[in-house]
Protein backbone atom coordinates (compact mmCIF):
# COMPACT_ATOMS: atom_id res chain seq x y z
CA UNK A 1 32.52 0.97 22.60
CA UNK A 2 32.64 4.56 24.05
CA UNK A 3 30.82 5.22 27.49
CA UNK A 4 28.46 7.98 25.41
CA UNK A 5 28.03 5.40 22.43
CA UNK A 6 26.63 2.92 24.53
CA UNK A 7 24.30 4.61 27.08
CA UNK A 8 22.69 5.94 23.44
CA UNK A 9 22.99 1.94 22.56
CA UNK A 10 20.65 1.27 25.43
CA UNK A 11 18.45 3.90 24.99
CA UNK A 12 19.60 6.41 27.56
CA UNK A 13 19.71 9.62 25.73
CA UNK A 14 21.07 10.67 22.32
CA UNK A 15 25.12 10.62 22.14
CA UNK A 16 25.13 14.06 22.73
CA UNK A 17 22.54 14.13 26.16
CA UNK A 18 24.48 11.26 27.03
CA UNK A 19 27.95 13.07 27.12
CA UNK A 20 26.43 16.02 29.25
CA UNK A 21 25.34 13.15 31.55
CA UNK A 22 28.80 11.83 32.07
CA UNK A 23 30.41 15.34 32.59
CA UNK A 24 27.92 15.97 35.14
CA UNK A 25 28.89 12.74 37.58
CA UNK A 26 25.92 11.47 37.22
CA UNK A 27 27.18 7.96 35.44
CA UNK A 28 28.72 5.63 36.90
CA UNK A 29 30.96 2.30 35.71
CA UNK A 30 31.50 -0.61 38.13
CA UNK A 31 30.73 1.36 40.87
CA UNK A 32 32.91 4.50 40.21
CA UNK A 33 32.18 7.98 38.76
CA UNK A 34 33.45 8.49 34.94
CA UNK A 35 33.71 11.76 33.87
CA UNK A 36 36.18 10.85 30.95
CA UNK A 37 34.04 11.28 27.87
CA UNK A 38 36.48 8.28 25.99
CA UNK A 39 35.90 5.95 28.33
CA UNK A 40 35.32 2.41 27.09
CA UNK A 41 32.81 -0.07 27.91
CA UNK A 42 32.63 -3.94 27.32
CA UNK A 43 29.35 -5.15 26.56
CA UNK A 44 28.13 -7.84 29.21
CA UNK A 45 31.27 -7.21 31.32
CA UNK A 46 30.83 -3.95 32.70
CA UNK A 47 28.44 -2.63 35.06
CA UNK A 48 26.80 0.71 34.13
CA UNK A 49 24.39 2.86 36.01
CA UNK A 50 23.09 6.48 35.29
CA UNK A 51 21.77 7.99 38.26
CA UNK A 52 21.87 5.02 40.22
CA UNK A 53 19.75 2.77 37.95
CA UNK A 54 21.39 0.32 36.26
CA UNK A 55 21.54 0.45 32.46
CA UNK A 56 21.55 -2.81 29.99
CA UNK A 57 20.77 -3.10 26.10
CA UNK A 58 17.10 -3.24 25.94
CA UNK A 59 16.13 -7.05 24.65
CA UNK A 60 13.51 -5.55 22.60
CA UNK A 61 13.50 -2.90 19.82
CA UNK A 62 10.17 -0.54 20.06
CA UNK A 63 9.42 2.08 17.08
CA UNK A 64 6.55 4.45 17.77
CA UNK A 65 4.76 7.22 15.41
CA UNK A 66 3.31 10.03 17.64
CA UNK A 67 1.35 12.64 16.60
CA UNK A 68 2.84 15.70 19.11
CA UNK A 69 -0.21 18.24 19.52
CA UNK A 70 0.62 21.96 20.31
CA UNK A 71 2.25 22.92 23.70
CA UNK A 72 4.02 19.55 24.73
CA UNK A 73 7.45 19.96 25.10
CA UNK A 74 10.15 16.96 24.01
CA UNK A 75 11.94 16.56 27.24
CA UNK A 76 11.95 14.88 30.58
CA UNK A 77 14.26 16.43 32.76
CA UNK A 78 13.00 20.26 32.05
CA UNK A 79 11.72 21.73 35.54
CA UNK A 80 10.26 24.25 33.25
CA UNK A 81 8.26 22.13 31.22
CA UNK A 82 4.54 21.84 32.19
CA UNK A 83 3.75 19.44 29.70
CA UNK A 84 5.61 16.76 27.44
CA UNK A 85 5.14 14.21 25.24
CA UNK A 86 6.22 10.80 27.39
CA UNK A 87 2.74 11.86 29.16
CA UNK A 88 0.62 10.96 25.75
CA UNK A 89 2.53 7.49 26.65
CA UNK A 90 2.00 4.26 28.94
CA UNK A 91 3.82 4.10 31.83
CA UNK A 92 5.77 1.57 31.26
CA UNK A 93 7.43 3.14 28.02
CA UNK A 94 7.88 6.76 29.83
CA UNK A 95 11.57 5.69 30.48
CA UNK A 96 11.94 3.21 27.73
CA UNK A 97 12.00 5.29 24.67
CA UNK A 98 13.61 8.18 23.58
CA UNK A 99 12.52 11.00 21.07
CA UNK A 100 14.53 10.93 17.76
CA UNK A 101 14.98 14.60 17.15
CA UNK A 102 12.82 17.46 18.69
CA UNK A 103 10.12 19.68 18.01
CA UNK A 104 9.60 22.75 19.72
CA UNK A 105 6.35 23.78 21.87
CA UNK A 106 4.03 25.54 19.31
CA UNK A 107 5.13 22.60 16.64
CA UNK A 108 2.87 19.72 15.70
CA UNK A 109 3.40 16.75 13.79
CA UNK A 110 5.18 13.60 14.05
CA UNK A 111 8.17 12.11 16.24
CA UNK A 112 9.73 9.13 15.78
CA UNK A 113 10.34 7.47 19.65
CA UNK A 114 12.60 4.17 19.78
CA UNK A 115 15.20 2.13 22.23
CA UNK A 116 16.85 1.64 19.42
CA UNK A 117 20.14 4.11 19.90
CA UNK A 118 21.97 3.34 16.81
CA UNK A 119 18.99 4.37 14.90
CA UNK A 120 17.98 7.27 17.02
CA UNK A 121 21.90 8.69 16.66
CA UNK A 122 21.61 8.25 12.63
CA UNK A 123 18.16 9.90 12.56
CA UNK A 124 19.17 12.62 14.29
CA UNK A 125 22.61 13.07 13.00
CA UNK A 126 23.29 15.85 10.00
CA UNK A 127 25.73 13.62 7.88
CA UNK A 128 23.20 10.76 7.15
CA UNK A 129 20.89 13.75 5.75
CA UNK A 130 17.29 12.37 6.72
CA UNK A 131 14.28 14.14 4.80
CA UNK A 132 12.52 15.87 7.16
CA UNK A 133 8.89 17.55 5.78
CA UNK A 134 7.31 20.87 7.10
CA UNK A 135 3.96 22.54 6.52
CA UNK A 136 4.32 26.10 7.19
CA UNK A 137 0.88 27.64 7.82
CA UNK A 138 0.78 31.50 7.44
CA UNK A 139 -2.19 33.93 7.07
CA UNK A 140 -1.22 34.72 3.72
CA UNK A 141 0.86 33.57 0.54
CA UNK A 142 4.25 33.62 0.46
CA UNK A 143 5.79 36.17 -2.44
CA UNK A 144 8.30 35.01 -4.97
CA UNK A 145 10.95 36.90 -3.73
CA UNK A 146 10.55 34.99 -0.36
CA UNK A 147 10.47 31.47 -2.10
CA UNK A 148 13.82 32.61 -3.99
CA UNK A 149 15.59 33.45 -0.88
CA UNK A 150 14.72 30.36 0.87
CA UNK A 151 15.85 28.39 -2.14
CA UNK A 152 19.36 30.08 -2.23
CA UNK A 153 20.13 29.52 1.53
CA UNK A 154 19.68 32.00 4.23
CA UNK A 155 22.51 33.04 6.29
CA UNK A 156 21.22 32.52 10.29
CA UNK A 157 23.06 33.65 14.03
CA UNK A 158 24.19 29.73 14.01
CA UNK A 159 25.23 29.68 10.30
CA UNK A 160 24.26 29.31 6.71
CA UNK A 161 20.83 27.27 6.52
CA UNK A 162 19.02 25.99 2.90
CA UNK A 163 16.31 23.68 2.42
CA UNK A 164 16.23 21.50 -0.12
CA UNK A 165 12.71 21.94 -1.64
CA UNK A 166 10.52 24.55 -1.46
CA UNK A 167 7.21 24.47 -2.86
CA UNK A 168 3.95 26.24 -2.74
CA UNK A 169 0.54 24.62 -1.33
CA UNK A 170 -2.95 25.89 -1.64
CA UNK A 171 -5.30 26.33 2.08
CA UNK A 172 -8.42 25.12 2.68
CA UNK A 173 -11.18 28.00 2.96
CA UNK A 174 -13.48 26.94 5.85
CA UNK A 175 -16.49 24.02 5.54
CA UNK A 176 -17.47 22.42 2.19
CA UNK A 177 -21.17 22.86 1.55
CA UNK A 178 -23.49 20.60 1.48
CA UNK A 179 -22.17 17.97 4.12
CA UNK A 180 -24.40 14.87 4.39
CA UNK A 181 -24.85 12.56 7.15
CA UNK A 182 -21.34 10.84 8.21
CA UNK A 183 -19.30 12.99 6.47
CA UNK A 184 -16.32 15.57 7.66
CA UNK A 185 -16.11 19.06 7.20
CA UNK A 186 -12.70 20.49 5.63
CA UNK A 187 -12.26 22.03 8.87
CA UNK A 188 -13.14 19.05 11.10
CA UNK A 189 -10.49 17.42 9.10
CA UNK A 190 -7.95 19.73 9.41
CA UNK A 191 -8.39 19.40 13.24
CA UNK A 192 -7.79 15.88 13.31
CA UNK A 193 -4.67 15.99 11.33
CA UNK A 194 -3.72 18.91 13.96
CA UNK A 195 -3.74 21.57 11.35
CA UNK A 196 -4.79 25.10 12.08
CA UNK A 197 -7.80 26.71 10.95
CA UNK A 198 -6.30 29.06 8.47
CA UNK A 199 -6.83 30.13 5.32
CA UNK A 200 -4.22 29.30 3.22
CA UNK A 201 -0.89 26.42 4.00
CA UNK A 202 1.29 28.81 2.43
CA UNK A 203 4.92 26.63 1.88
CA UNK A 204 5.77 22.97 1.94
CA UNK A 205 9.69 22.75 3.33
CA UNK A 206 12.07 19.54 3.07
CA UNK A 207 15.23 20.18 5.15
CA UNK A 208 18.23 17.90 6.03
CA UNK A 209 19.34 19.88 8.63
CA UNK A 210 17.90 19.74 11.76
CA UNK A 211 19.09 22.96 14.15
CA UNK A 212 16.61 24.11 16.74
CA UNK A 213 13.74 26.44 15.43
CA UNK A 214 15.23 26.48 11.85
CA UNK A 215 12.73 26.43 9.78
CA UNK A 216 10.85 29.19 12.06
CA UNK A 217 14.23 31.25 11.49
CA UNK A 218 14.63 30.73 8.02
CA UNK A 219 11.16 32.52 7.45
CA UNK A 220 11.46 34.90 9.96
CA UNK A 221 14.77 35.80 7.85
CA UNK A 222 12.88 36.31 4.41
CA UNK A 223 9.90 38.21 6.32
CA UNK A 224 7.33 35.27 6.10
CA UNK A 225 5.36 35.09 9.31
CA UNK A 226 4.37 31.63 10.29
CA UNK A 227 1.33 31.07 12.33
CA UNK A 228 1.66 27.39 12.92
CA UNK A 229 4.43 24.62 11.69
CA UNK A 230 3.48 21.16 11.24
CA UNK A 231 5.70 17.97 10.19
CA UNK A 232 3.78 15.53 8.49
CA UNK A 233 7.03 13.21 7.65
CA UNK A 234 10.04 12.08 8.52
CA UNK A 235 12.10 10.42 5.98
CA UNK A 236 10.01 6.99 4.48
CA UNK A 237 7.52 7.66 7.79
CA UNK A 238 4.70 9.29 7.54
CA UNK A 239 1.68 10.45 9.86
CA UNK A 240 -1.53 9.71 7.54
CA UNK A 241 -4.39 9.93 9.35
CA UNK A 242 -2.74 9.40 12.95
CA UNK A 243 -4.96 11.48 15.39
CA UNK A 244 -3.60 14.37 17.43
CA UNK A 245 -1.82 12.95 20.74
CA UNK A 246 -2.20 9.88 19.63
CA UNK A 247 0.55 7.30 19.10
CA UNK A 248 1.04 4.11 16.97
CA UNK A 249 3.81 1.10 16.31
CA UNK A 250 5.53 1.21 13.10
CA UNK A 251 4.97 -1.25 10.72
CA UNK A 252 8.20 -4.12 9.76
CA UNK A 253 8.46 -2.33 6.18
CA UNK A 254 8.27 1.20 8.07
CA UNK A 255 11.39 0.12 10.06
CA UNK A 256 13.20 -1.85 7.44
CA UNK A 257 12.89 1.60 4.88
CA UNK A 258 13.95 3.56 7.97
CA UNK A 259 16.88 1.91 8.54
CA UNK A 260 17.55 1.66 4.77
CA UNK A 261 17.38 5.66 4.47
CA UNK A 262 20.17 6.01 7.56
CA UNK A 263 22.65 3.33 5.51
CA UNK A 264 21.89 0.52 8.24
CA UNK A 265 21.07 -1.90 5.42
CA UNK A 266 17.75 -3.94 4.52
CA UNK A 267 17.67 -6.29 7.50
CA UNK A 268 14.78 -7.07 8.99
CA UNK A 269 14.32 -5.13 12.39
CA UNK A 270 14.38 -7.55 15.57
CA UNK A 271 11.41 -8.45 17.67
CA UNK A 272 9.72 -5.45 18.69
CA UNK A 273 7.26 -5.30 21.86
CA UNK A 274 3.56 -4.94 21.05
CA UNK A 275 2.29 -2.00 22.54
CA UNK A 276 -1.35 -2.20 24.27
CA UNK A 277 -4.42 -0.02 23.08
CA UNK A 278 -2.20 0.79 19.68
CA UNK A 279 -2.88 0.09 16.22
CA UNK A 280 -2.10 -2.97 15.19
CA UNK A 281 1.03 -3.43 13.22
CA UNK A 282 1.12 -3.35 9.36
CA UNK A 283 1.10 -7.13 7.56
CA UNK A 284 5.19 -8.38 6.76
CA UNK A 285 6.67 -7.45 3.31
CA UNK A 286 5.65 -9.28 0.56
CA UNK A 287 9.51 -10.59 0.49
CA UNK A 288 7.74 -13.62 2.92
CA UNK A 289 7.58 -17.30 1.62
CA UNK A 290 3.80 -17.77 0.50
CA UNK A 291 2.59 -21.12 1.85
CA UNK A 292 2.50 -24.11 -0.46
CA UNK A 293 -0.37 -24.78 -2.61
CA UNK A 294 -1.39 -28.13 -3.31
CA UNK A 295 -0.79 -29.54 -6.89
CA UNK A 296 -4.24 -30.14 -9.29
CA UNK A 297 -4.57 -33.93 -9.47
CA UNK A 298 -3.65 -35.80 -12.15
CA UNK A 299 -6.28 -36.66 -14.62
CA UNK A 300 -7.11 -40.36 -14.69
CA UNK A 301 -5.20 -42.72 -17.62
CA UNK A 302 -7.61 -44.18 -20.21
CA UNK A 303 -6.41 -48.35 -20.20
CA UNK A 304 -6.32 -50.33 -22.92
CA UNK A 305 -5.96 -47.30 -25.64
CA UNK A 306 -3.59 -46.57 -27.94
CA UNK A 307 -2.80 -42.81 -26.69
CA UNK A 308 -2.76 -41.95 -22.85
CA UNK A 309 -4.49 -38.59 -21.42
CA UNK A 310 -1.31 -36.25 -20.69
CA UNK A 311 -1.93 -34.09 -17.39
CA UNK A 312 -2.33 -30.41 -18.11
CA UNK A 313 0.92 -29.41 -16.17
CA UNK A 314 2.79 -32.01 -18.39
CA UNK A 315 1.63 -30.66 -21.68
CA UNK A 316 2.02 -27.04 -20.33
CA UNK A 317 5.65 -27.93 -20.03
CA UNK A 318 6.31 -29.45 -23.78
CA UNK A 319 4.15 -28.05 -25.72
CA UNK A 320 5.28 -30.46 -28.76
CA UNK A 321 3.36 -33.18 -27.12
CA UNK A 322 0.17 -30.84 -26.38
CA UNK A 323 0.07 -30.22 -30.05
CA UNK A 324 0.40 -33.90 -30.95
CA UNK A 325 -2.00 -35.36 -28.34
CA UNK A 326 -4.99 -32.98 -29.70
CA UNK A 327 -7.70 -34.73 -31.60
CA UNK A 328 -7.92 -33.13 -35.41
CA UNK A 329 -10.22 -30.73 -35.52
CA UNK A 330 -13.11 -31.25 -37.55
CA UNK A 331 -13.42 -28.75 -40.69
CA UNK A 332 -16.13 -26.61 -41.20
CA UNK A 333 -17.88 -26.76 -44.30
CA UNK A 334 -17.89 -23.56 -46.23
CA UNK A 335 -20.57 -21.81 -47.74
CA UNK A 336 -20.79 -19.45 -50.30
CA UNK A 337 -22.37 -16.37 -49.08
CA UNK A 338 -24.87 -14.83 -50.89
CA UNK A 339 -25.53 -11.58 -51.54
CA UNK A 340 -29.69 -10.46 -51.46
CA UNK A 341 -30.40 -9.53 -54.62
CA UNK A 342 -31.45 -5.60 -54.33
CA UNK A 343 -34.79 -4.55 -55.32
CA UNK A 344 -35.94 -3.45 -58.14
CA UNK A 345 -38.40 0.09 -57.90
CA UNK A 346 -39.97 1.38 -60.70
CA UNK A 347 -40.94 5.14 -61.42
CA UNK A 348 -42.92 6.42 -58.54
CA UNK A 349 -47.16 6.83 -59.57
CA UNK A 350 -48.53 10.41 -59.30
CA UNK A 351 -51.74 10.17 -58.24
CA UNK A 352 -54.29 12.93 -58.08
CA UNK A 353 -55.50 14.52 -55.01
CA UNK A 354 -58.77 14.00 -54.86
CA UNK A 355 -60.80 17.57 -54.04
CA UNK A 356 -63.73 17.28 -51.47
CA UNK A 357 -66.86 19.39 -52.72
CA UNK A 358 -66.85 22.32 -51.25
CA UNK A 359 -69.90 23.38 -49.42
CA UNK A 360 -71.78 26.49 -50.15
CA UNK A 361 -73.92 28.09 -47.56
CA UNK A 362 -77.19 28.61 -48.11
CA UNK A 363 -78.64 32.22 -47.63
């Protein structure tokens, strides 16, 4: 494979990051500097070393779901950056994983991190067209004008840009009343899904395209000012109730309908590294052999009769012989129902009121 394909194959850098890498000298290929971007590699012949560390296919696949909070930067190498998002991580995965697309500084919401590189290059290439979901948070609603011009495309300095959806959402308006004892606030849980504390979420955009800052551009074109952007999902992956900053392993049918939406095909992902002081991984699809139940006994055979007890699986099975092993069943006698005979009334008696004396007083 090329030199580029497989320092992304380790887990290097994308294929892209990986080709400014070689260009630079800093890559190196049984001992010697490359700086031919088609340069071939043998797997588990050559030697390959990127800044002087030697490089190898990792043994073990890790997928991780982190929730990016506002002003960490997706980088490593940026002398510029004061804070990124390999910090929110163990040590020992700072230089294991890499960051499956970016999301700029004031951006929240999810990233997908993995070793995997064939992965990472389909997630973050245009032509496999990965769903990609954006909250765009604004201190006002968006007009229909607006939502018409981001439907039709929007022509950008880097080229013509559309989303694919774009939808309307309603905005929380502060605190609920009335919160009991244990329970959230609308604005305590807009916090810990890392959304702002603004009145309305004024657009819900699904892109394919994945060009730096676009959906900020695209709004900026049509005159829609966006306070804060937030990703809640990327492709079958979503964030649910993952905490700001905070980081979790994805599940085996998270990975498997990953890999499914990038055209890698429904196998199974192979064994991934668990990841200390993380969620525990969700249960295996339901695709797994359920463990053998013991058969019911068999009822015990009446001796010396004419007709033997049939088990219940066997007469499940014919049901000609479940009809003729039943006992006749008794018939009830009928009776005639009777009718109550209705009652006869006769003419209803007047009677007379009877008048009280009336009292006279006495002068």
């Amino acid at each position: 494979m090329r030199l580029n394909q497989y320092l992304a194959h380790c887990g290097v850098a994308s294929r892209r990051s990986a080709e400014g890498l070689i260009t630079e000298g800093l890559v190196k290929v049984n001992g010697a500097v490359v700086k031919d971007l088609g340069r071939q590699v043998e797997l588990g012949s050559d030697s390959v070393q990127v800044r002087g560390r030697a490089v190898k296919p990792p043994n073990r696949l890790i997928y991780i779901a982190l929730h990016k909070p506002e002003g960490f930067d997706v980088t490593r190498g940026d002398p510029h950056s004061h804070k990124n998002i390999f910090e929110l991580l163990p040590p020992k995965l700072h230089e294991s994983v890499q960051s499956a697309g970016r999301l700029d500084r004031p951006t929240t919401g999810l990233l997908i991190l993995t070793n995997d590189g064939d992965l990472n290059a389909r997630l973050t290439h245009p032509r496999y067209g990965i769903e990609k979901e954006y909250l765009v948070f604004s201190s006002g609603p968006p007009r229909e004008d607006q939502l018409q011009r981001l439907r039709r495309g929007v022509v950008l300095e880097d080229g013509f840009a559309r989303a694919i959806s774009v939808e309307r959402t309603g905005g929380g308006a502060g605190p609920s009343r009335g919160v009991g004892r244990g329970q959230r606030t609308r604005a305590e849980s807009r916090k810990q899904r890392g959304e702002p504390r603004t009145r309305f979420a004024g657009l819900r955009i699904i892109m394919h395209q994945g060009r730096n800052r676009i959906v900020r551009r695209m709004c900026e074109a049509v005159g829609f000012h966006v306070t804060l952007l937030h990703r809640p999902r990327v492709g079958p992956v979503q964030l649910r109730d993952l905490k700001v900053g905070a980081y979790r392993p994805l599940g085996v049918r998270e990975i498997e309908a990953l890999k499914r939406a990038v055209g890698m095909g429904g196998a199974k992902p192979r064994k991934t590294t668990s990841i200390a002081g993380s969620a525990p991984q969700m249960a295996p699809s339901s695709q797994a052999t359920k463990p053998a139940t013991n058969p019911r006994p068999k009822r015990a055979v009446k001796k010396g009769g004419s007709s033997t007890v049939k088990t219940k699986r066997a007469a499940r099975l014919d049901p000609a012989k479940k009809e003729a092993g039943k006992a006749p069943a008794k018939k009830k006698a009928r009776t005639r129902a009777t009718k109550p005979k209705p009652r006869k009334r006769g003419p209803a008696k007047k009677t007379a009121r009877k008048k009280s004396p009336r009292k006279h007083r006495s002068g």
